[in-house]
N, C-alpha and C. Protein backbone atom coordinates (compact mmCIF):
# COMPACT_ATOMS: atom_id res chain seq x y z
N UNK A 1 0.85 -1.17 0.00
CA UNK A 1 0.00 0.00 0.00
C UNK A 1 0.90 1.24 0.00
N UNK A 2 0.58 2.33 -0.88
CA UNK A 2 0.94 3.57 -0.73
C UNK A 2 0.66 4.37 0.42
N UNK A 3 1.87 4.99 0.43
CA UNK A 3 1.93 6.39 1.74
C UNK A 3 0.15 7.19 1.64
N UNK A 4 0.39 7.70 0.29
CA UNK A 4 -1.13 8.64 0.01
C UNK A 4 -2.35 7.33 -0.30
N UNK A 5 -2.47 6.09 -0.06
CA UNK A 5 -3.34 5.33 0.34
C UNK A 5 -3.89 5.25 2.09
N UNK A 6 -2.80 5.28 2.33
CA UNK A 6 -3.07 5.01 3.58
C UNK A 6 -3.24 6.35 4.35
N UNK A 7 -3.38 7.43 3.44
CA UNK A 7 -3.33 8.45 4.19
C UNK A 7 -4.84 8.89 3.99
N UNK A 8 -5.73 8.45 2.47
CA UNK A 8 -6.93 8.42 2.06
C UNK A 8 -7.68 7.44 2.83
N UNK A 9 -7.35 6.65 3.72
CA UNK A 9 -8.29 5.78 4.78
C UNK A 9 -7.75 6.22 5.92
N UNK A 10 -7.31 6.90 6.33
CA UNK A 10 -6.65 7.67 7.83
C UNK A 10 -7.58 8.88 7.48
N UNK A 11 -7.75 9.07 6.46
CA UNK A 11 -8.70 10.51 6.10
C UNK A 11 -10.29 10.48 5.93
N UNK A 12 -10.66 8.89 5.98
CA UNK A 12 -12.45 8.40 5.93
C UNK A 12 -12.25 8.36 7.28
N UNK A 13 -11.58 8.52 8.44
CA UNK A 13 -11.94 7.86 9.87
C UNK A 13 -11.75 9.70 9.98
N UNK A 14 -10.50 10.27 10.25
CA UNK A 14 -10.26 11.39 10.64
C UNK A 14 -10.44 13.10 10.20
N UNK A 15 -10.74 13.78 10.74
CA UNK A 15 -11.22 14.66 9.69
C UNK A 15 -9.85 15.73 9.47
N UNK A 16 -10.06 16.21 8.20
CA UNK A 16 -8.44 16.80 7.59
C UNK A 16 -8.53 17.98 8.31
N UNK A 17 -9.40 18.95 8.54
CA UNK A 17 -9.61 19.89 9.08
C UNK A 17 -8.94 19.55 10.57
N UNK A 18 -9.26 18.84 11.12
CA UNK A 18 -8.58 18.67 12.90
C UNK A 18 -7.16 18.23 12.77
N UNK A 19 -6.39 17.19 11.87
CA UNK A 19 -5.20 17.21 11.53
C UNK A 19 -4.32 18.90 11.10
N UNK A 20 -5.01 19.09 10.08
CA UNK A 20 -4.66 20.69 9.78
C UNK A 20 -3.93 21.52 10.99
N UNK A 21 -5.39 21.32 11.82
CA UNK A 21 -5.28 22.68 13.09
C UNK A 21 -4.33 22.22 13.75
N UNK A 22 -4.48 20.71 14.44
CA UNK A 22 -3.92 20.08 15.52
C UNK A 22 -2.06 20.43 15.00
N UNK A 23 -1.94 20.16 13.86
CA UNK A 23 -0.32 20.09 13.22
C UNK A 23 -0.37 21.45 12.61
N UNK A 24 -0.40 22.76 12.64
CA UNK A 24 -0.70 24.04 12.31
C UNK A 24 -0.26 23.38 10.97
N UNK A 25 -1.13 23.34 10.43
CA UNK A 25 -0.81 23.04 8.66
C UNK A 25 -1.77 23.04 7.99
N UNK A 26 -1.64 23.56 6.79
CA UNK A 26 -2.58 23.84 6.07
C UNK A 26 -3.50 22.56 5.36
N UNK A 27 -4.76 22.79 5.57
CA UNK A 27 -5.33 21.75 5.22
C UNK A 27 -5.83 21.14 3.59
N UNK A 28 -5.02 22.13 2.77
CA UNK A 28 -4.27 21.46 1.00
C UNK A 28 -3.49 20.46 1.42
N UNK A 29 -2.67 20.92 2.29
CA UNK A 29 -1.22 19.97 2.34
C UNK A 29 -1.81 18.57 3.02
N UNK A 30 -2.63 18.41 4.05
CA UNK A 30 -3.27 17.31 4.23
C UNK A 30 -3.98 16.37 3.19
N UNK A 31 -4.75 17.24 2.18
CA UNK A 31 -5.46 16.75 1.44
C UNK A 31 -4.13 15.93 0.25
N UNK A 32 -3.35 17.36 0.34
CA UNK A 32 -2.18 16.79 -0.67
C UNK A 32 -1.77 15.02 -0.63
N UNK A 33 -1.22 15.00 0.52
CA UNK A 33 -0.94 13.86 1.21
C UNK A 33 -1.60 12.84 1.10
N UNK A 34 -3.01 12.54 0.73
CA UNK A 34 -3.81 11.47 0.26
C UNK A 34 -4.02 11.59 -1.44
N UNK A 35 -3.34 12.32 -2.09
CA UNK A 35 -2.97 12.23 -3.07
C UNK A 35 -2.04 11.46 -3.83
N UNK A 36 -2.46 10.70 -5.22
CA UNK A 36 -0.98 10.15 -6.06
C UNK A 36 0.19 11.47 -5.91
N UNK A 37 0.97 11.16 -5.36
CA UNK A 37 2.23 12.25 -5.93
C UNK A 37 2.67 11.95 -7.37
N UNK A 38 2.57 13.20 -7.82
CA UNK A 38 3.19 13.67 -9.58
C UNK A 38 4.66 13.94 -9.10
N UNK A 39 5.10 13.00 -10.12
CA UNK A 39 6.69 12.26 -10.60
C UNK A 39 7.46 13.83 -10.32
N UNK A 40 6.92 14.85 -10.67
CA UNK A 40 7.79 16.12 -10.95
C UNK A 40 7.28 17.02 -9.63
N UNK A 41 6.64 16.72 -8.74
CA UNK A 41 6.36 17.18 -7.44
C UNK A 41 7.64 17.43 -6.47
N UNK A 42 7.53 18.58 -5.75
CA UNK A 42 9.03 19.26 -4.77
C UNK A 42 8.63 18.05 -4.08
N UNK A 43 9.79 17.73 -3.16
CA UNK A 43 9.91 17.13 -2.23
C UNK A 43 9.14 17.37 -1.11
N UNK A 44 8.84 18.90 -0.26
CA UNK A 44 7.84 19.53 0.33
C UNK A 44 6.65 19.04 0.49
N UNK A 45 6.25 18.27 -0.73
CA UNK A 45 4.71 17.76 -0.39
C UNK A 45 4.82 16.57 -0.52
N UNK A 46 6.09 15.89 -0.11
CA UNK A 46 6.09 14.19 0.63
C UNK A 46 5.24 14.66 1.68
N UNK A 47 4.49 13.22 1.87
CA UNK A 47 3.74 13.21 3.23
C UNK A 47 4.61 12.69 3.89
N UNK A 48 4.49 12.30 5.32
CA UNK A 48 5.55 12.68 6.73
C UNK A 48 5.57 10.90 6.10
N UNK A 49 4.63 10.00 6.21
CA UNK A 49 5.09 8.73 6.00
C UNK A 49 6.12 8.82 4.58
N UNK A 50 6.26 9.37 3.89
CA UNK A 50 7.22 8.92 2.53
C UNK A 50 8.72 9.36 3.48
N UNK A 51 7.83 10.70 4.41
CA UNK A 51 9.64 11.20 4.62
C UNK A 51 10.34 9.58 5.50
N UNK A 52 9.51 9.19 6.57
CA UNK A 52 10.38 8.16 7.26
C UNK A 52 10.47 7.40 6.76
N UNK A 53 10.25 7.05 5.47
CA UNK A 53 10.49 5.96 4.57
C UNK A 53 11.96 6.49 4.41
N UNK A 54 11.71 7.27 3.85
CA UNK A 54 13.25 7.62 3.00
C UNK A 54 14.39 7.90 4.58
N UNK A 55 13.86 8.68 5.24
CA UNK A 55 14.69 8.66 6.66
C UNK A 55 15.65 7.10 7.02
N UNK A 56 13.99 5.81 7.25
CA UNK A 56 14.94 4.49 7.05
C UNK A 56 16.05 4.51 6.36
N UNK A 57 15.61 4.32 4.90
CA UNK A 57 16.33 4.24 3.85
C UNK A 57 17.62 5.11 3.75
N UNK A 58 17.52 5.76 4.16
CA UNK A 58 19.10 6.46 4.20
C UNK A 58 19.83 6.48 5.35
N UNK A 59 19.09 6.00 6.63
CA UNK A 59 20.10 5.61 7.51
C UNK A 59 20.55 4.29 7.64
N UNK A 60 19.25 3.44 7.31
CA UNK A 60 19.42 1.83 7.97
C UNK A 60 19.34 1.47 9.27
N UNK A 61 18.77 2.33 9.78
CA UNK A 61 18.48 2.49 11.14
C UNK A 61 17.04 2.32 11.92
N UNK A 62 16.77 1.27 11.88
CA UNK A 62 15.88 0.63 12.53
C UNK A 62 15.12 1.33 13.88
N UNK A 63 15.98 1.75 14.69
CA UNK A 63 15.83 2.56 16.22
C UNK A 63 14.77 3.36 15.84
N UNK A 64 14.61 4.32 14.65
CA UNK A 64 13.21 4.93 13.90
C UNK A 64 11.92 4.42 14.53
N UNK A 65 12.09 2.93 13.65
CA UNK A 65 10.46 2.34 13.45
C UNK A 65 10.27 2.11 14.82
N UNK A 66 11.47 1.76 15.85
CA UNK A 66 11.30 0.84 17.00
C UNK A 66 9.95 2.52 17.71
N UNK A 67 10.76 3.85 17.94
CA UNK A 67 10.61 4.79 18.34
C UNK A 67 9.23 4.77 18.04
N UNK A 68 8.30 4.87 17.02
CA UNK A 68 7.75 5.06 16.29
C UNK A 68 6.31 3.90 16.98
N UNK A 69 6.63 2.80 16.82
CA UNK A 69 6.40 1.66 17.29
C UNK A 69 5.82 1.62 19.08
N UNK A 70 6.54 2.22 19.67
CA UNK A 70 7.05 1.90 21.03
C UNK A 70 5.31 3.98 21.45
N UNK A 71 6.14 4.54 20.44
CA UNK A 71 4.56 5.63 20.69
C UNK A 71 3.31 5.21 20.71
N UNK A 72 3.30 4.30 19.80
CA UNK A 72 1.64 3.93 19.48
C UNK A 72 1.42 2.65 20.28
N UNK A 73 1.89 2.00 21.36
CA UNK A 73 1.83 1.04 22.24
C UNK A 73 2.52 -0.58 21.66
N UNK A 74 3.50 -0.33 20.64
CA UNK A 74 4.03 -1.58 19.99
C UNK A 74 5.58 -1.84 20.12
N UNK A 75 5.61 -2.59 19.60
CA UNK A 75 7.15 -2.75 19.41
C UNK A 75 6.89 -3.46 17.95
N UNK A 76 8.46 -2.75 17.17
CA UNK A 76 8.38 -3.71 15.53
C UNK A 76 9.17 -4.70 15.24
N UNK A 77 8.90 -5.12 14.76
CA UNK A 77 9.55 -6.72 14.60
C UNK A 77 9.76 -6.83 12.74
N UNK A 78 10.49 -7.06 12.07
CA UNK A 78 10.88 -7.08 10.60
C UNK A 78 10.59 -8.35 10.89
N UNK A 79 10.34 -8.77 9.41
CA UNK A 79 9.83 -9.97 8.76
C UNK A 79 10.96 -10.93 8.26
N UNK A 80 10.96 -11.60 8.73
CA UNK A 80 12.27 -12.47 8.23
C UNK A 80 12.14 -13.31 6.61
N UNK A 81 13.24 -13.00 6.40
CA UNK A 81 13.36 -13.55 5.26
C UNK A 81 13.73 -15.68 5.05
N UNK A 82 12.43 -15.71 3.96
CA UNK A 82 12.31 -16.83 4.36
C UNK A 82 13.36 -17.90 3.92
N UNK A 83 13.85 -19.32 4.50
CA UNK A 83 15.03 -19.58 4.51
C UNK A 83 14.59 -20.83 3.46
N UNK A 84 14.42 -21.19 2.03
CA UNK A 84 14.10 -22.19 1.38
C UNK A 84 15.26 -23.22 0.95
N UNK A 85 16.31 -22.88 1.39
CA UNK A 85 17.55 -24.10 1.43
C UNK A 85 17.12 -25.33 2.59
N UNK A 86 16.98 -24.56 3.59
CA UNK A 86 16.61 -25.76 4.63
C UNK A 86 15.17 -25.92 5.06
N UNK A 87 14.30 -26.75 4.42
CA UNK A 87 12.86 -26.00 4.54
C UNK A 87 12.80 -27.62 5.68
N UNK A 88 13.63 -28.45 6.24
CA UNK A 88 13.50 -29.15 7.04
C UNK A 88 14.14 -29.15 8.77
N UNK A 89 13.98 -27.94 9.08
CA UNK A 89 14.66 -27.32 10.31
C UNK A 89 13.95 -26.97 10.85
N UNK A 90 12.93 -27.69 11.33
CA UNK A 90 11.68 -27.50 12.20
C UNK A 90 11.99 -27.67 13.36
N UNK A 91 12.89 -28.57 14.18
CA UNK A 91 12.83 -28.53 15.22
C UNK A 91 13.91 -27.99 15.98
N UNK A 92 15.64 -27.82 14.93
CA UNK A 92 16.31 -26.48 15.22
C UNK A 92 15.49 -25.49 15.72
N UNK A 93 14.57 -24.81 15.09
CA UNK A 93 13.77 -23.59 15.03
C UNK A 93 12.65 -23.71 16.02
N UNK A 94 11.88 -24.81 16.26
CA UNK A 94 11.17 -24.78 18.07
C UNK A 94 11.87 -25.05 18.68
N UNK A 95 13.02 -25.67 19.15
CA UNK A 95 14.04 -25.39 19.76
C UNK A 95 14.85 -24.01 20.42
N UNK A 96 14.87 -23.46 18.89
CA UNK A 96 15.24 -22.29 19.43
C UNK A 96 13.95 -20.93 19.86
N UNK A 97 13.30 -21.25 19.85
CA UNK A 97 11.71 -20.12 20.31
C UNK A 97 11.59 -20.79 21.94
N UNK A 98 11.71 -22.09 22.26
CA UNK A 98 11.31 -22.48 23.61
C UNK A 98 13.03 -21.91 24.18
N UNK A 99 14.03 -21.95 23.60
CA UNK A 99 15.53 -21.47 24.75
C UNK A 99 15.30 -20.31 24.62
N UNK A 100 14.32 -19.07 23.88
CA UNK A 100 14.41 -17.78 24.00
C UNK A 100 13.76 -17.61 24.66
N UNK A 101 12.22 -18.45 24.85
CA UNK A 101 11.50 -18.26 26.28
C UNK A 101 11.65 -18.99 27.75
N UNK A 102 13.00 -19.99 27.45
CA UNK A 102 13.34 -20.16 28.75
C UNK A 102 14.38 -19.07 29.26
N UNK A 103 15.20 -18.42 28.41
CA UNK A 103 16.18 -17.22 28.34
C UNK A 103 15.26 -16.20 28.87
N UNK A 104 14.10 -16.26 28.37
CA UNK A 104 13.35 -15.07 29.21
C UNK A 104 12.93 -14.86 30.45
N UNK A 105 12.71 -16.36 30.57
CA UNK A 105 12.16 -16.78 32.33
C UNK A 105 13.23 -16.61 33.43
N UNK A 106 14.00 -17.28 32.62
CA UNK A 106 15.39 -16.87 33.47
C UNK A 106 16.06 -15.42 33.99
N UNK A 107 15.81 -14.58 33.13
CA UNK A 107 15.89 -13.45 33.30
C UNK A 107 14.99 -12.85 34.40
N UNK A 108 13.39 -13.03 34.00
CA UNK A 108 12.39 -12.30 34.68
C UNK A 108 12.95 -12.94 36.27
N UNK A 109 13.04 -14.42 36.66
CA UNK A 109 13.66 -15.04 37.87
C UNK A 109 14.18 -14.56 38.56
N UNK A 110 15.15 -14.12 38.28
CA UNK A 110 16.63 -13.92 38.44
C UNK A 110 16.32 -12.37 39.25
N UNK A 111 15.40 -11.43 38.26
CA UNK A 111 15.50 -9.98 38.34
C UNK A 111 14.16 -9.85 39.49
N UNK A 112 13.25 -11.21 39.67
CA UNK A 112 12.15 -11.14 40.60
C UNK A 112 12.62 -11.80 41.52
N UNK A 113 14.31 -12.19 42.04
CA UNK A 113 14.14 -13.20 43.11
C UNK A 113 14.51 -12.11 44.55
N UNK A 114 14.43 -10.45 44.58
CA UNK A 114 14.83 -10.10 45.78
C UNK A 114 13.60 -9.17 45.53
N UNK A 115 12.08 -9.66 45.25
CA UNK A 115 10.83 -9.14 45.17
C UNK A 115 10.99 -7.36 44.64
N UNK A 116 11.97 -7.09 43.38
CA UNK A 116 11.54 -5.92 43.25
C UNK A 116 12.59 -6.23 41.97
N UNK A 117 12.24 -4.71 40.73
CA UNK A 117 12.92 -5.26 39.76
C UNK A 117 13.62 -3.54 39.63
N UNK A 118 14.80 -3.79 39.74
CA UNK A 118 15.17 -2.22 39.12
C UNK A 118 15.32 -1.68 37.48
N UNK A 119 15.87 -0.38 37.37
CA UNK A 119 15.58 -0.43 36.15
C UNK A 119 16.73 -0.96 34.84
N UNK A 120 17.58 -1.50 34.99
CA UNK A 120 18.77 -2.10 34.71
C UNK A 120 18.20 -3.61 34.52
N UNK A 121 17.44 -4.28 35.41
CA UNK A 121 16.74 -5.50 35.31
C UNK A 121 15.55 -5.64 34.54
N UNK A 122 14.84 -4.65 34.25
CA UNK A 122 13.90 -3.89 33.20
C UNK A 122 14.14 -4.40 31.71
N UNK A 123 15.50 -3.15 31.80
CA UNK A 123 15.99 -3.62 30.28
C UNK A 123 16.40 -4.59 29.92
N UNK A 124 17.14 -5.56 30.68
CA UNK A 124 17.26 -6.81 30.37
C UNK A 124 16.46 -7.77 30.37
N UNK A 125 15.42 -7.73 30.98
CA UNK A 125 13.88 -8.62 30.63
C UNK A 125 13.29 -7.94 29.21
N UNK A 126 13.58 -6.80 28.77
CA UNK A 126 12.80 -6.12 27.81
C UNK A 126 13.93 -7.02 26.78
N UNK A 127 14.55 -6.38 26.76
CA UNK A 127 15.95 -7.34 25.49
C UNK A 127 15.20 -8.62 25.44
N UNK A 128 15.20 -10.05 26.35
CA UNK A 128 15.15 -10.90 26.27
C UNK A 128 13.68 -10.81 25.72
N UNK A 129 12.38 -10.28 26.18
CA UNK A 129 11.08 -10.01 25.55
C UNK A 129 11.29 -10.03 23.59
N UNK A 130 12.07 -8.91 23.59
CA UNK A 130 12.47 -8.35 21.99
C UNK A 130 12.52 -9.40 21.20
N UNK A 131 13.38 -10.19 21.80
CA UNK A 131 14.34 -11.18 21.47
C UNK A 131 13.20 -12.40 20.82
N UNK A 132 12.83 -12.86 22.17
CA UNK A 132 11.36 -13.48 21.75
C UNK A 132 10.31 -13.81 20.91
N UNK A 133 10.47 -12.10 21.05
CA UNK A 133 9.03 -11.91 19.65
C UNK A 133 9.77 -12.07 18.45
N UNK A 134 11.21 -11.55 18.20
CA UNK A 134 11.67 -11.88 16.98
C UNK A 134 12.13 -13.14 16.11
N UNK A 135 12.52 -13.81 17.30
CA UNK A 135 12.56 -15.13 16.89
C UNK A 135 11.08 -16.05 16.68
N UNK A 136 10.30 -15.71 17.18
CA UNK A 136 8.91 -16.56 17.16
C UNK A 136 8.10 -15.88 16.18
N UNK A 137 8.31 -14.66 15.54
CA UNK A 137 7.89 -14.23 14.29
C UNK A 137 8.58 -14.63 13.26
N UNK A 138 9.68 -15.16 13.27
CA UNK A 138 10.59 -15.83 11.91
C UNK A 138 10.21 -17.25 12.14
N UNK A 139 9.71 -17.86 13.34
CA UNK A 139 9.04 -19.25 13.36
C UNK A 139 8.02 -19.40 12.55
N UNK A 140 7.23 -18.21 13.03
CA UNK A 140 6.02 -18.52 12.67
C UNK A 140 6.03 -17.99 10.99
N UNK A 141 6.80 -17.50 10.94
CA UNK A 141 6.74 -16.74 9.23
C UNK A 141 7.26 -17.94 8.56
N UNK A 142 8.28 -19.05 9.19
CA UNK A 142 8.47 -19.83 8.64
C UNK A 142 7.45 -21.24 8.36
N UNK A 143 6.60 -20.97 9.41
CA UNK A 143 5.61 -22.20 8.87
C UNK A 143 4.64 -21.67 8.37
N UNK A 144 4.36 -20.56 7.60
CA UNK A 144 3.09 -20.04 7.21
C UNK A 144 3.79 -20.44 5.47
N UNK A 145 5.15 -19.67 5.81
CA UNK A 145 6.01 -20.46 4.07
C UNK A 145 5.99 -21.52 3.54
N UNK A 146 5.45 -22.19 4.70
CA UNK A 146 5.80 -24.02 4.46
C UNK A 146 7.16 -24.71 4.26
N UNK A 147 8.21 -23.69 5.25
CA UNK A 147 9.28 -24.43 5.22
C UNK A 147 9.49 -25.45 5.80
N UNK A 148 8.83 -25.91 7.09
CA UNK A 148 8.83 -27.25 7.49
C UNK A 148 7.84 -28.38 7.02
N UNK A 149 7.22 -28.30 5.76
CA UNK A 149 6.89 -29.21 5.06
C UNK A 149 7.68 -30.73 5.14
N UNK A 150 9.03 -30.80 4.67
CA UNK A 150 9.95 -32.08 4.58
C UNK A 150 8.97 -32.60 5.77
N UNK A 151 9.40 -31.74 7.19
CA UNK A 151 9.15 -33.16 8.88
C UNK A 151 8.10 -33.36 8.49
N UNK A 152 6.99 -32.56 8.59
CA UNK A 152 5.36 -32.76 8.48
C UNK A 152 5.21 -33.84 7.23
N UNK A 153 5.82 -34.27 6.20
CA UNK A 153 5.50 -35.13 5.37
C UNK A 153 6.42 -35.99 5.84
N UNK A 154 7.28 -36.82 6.70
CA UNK A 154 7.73 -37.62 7.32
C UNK A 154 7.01 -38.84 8.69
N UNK A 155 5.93 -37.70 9.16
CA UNK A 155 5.20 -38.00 10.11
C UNK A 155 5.81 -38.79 10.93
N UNK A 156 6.95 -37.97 11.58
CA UNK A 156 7.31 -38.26 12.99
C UNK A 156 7.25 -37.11 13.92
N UNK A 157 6.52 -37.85 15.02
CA UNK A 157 5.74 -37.19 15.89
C UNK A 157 6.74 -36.29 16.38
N UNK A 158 6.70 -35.11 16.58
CA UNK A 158 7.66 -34.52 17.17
C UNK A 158 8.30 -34.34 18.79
N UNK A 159 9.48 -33.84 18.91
CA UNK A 159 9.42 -33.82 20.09
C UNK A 159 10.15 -33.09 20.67
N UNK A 160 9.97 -32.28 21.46
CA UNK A 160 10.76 -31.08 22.31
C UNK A 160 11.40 -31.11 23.12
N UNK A 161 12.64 -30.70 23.20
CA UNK A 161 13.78 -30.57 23.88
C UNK A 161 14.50 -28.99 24.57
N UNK A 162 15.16 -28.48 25.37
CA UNK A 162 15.73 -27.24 25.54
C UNK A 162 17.09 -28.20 25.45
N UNK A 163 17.91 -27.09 24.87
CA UNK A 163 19.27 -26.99 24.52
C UNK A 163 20.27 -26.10 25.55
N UNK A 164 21.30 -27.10 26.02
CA UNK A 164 21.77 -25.87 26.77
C UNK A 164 21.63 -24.53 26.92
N UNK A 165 21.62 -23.84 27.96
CA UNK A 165 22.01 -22.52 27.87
C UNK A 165 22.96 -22.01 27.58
N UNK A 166 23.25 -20.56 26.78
CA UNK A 166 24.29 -20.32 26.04
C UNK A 166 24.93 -19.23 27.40
């Protein structure tokens, strides 16, 4: 989806007039913004989503979306790219989602065992959280790909293990 798509259904819920006022801006430039942009258009009337596009894009700097993410009550997680060399590493890969949530428990433990958590123990339950979701979104992105097809057409029952701690 386009920037000025998504800015034309942000604009059926919200009204351009209260964006306008609320962001002292003129309410063309709002309207602009749910517009196709013309190829020969100033830069000026990028809408704010094209600018952090290009912001990414020229830094490679992720900390953006996280920022961004973390305002609107989320955290972001990129999509992993899917791995079709080994589409039989199913249980490498629950393997490794159950040691990131025993890595997590361990943490939260550890930082809950003198009944209070400071803020140094925070961030390191938050890391290990991060951590979590990112790996169990490349799990799960991986079985929606059907990379673990091979086990599932083997039909052996699976079975779960934790792997040392690192």
């Amino acid at each position: 989806m386009q920037s000025y798509e998504v800015m034309r259904e942000v604009l059926q819920h919200t009204s351009a007039k209260q964006i306008a006022s609320e962001m002292n801006l003129s309410l063309s430039l709002i309207y602009k913004w749910a517009e196709k942009p013309d190829a020969d258009a100033p830069s000026a009337s990028f809408s704010p989503l094209d600018r952090i596009e290009q912001l990414i894009q020229t830094t490679k700097d992720y900390r953006i979306l996280n920022w961004l993410c973390q305002r609107a009550g989320g955290f972001f997680v990129r999509n992993p790219k899917p791995n079709r060399e080994n589409p039989d590493m199913l249980m490498p890969a629950t393997n490794e989602v159950i040691q990131e949530f025993a890595d997590l428990l361990a943490v939260v433990a550890a930082a809950a065992s003198d009944d209070q958590i400071t803020k140094e123990e925070a961030k390191k339950i938050r890391t290990r959280w991060e951590g979590l979701k990112r790996t169990t979104e490349t799990f799960v992105t991986c079985c929606e790909n059907g990379n673990f097809q091979a086990v599932k057409n083997r039909n052996v029952p699976p079975t779960i293990g934790l792997t040392e701690a690192a």
